[in-house]
C-alpha atoms as a PDB file:
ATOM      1  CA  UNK A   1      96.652 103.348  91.288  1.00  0.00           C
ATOM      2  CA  UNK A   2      98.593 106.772  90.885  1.00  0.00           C
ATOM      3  CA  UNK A   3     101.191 106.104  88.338  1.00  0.00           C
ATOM      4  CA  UNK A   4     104.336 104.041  87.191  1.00  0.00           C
ATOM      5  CA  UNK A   5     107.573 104.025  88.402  1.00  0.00           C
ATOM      6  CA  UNK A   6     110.773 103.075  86.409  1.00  0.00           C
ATOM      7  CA  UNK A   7     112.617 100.540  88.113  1.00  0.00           C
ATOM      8  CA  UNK A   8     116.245  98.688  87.635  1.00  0.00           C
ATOM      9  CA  UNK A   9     116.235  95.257  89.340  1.00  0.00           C
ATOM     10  CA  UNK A  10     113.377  96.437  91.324  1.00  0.00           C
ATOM     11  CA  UNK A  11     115.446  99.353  92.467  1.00  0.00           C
ATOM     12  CA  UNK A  12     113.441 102.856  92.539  1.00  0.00           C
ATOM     13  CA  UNK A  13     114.919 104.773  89.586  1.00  0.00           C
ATOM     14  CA  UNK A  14     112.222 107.632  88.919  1.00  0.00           C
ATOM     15  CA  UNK A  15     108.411 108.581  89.560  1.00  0.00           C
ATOM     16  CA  UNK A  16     106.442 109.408  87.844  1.00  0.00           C
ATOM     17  CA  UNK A  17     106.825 107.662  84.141  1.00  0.00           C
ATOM     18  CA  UNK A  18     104.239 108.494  81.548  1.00  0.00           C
ATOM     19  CA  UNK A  19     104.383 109.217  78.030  1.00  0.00           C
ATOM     20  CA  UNK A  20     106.598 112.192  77.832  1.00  0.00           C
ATOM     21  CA  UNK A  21     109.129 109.981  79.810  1.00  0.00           C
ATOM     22  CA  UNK A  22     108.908 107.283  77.152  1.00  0.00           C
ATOM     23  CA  UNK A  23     109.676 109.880  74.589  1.00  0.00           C
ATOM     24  CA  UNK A  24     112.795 111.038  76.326  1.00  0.00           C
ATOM     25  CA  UNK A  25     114.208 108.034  77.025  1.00  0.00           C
ATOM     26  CA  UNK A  26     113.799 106.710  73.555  1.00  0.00           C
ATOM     27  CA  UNK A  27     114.140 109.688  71.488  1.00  0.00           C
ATOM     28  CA  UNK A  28     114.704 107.369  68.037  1.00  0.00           C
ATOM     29  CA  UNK A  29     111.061 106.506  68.618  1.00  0.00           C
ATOM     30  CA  UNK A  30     108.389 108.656  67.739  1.00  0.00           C
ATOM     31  CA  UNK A  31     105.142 107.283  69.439  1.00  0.00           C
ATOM     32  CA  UNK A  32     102.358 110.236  69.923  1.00  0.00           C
ATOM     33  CA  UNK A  33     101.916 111.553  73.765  1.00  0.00           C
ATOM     34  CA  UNK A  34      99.050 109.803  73.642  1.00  0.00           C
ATOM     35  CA  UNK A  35     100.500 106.630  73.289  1.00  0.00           C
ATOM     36  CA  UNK A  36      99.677 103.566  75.905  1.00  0.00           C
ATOM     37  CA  UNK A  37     103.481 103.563  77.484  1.00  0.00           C
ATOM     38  CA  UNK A  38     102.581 100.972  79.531  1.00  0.00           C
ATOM     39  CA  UNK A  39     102.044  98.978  76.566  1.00  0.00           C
ATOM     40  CA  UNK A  40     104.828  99.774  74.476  1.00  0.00           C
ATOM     41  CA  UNK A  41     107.301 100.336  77.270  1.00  0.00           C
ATOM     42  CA  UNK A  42     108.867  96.817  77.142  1.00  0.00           C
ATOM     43  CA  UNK A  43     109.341  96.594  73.485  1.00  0.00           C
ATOM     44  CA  UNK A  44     111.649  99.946  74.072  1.00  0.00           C
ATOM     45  CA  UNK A  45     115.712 100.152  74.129  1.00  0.00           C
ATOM     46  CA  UNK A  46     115.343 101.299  77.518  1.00  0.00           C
ATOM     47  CA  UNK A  47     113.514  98.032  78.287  1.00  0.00           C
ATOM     48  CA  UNK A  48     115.351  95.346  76.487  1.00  0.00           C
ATOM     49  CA  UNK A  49     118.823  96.822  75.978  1.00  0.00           C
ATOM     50  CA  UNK A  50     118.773  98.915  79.864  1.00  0.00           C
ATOM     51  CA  UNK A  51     116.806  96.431  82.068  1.00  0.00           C
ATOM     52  CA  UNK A  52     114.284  98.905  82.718  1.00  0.00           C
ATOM     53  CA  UNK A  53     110.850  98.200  84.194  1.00  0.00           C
ATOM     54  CA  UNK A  54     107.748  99.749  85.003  1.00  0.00           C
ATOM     55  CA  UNK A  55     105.438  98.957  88.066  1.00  0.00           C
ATOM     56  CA  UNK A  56     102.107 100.475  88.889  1.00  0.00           C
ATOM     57  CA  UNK A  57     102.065 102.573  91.867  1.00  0.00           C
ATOM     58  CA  UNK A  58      99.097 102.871  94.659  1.00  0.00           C
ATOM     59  CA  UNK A  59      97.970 104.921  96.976  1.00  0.00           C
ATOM     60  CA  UNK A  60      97.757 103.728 101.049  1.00  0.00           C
ATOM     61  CA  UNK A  61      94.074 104.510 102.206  1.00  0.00           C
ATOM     62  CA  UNK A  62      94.713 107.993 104.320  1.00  0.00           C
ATOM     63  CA  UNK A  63      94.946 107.256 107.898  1.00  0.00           C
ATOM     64  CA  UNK A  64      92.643 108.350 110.861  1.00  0.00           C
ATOM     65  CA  UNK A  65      94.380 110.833 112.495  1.00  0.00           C
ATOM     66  CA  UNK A  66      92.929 113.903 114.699  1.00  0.00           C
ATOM     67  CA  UNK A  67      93.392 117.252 112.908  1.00  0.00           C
ATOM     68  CA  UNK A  68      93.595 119.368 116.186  1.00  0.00           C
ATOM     69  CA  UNK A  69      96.850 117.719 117.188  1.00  0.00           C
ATOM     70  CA  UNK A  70      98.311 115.667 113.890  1.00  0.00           C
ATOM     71  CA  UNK A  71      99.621 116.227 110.067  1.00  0.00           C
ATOM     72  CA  UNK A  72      99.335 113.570 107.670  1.00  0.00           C
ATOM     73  CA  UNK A  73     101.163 113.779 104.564  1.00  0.00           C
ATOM     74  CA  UNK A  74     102.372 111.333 101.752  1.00  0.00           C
ATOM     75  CA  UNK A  75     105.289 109.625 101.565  1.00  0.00           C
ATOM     76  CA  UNK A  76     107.915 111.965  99.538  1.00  0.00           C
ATOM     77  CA  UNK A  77     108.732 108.496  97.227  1.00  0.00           C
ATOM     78  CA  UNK A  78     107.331 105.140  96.733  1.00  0.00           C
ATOM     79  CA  UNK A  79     108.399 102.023  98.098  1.00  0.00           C
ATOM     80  CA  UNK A  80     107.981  98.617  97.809  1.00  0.00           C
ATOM     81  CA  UNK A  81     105.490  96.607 100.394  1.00  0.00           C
ATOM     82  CA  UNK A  82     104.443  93.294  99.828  1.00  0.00           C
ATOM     83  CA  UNK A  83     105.870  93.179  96.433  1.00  0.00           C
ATOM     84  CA  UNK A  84     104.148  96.319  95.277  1.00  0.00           C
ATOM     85  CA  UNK A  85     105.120  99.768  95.188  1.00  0.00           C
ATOM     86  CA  UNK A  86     103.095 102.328  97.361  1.00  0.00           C
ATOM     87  CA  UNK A  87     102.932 105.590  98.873  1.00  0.00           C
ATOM     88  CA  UNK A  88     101.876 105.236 102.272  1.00  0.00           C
ATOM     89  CA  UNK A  89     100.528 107.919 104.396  1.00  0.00           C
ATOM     90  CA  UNK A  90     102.672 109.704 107.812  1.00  0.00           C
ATOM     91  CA  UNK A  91     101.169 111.069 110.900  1.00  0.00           C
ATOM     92  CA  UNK A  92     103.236 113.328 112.930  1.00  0.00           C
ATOM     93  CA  UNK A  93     102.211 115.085 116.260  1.00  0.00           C
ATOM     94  CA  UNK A  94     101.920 118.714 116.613  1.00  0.00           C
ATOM     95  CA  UNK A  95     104.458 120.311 119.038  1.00  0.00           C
ATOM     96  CA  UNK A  96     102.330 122.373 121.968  1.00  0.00           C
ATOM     97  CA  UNK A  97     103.477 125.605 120.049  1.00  0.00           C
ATOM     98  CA  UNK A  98     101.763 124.360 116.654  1.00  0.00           C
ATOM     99  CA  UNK A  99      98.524 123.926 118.270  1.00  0.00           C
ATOM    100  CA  UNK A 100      98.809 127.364 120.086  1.00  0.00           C
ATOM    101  CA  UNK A 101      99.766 128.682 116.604  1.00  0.00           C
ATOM    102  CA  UNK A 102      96.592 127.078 114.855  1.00  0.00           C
ATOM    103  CA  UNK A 103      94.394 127.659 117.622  1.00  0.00           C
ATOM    104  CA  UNK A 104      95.051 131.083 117.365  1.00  0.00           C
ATOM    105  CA  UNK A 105      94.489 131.464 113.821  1.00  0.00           C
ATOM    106  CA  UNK A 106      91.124 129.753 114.258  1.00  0.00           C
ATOM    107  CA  UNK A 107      90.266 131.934 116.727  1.00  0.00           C
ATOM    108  CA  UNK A 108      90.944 135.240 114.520  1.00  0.00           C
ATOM    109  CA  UNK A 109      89.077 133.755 111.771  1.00  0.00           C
ATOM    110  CA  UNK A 110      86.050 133.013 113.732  1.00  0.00           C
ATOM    111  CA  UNK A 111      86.389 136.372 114.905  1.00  0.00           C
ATOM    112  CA  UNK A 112      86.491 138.111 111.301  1.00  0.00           C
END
């Protein structure tokens, strides 16, 4: 898992959520940073009086992908999958010029 997200009838509203989060959105409260949010999130305004929710958030394994002629990154935002919300991982292909480009730099740095 990598977090909570604050969701509206399971709509994404904001990642991440932790403790300062809590704080801000119920500033009449005064539970210490170190609070378990998770716990006390539902008992808050935000939950009962807003409709507010939080949901765990994890992590897709990372993808085989070959470095010499692909990116991977994360998802900007979670989503929900199965029921869950994740981050999932993207592969993109390097253009010809972006493996000239990094095959070039390796090439200087091996010669260094």
């Amino acid at each position: 898992m990598t977090g909570f997200v604050k969701t509206k009838d399971n709509a994404f509203v904001e990642y991440p959520y932790g403790a300062a989060e809590l704080q801000r959105d119920n500033p009449e409260a005064n539970h210490p940073y170190e609070c378990d949010f998770v716990s006390i999130f539902p008992t808050t305004p935000a939950a009962t009086r807003d409709g507010f929710a939080l949901s765990p958030v994890v992590v897709d394994e990372v993808p085989e992908y070959d470095g010499q002629t692909q990116t991977v990154h994360r998802s900007e935002l979670p989503f929900i999958r199965d029921g869950g919300w994740v981050f999932s991982w993207i592969v993109t292909d390097l253009t010809p010029e972006q493996i000239a480009n990094m095959q070039a730099m390796q090439e200087q740095m091996r010669a260094v």
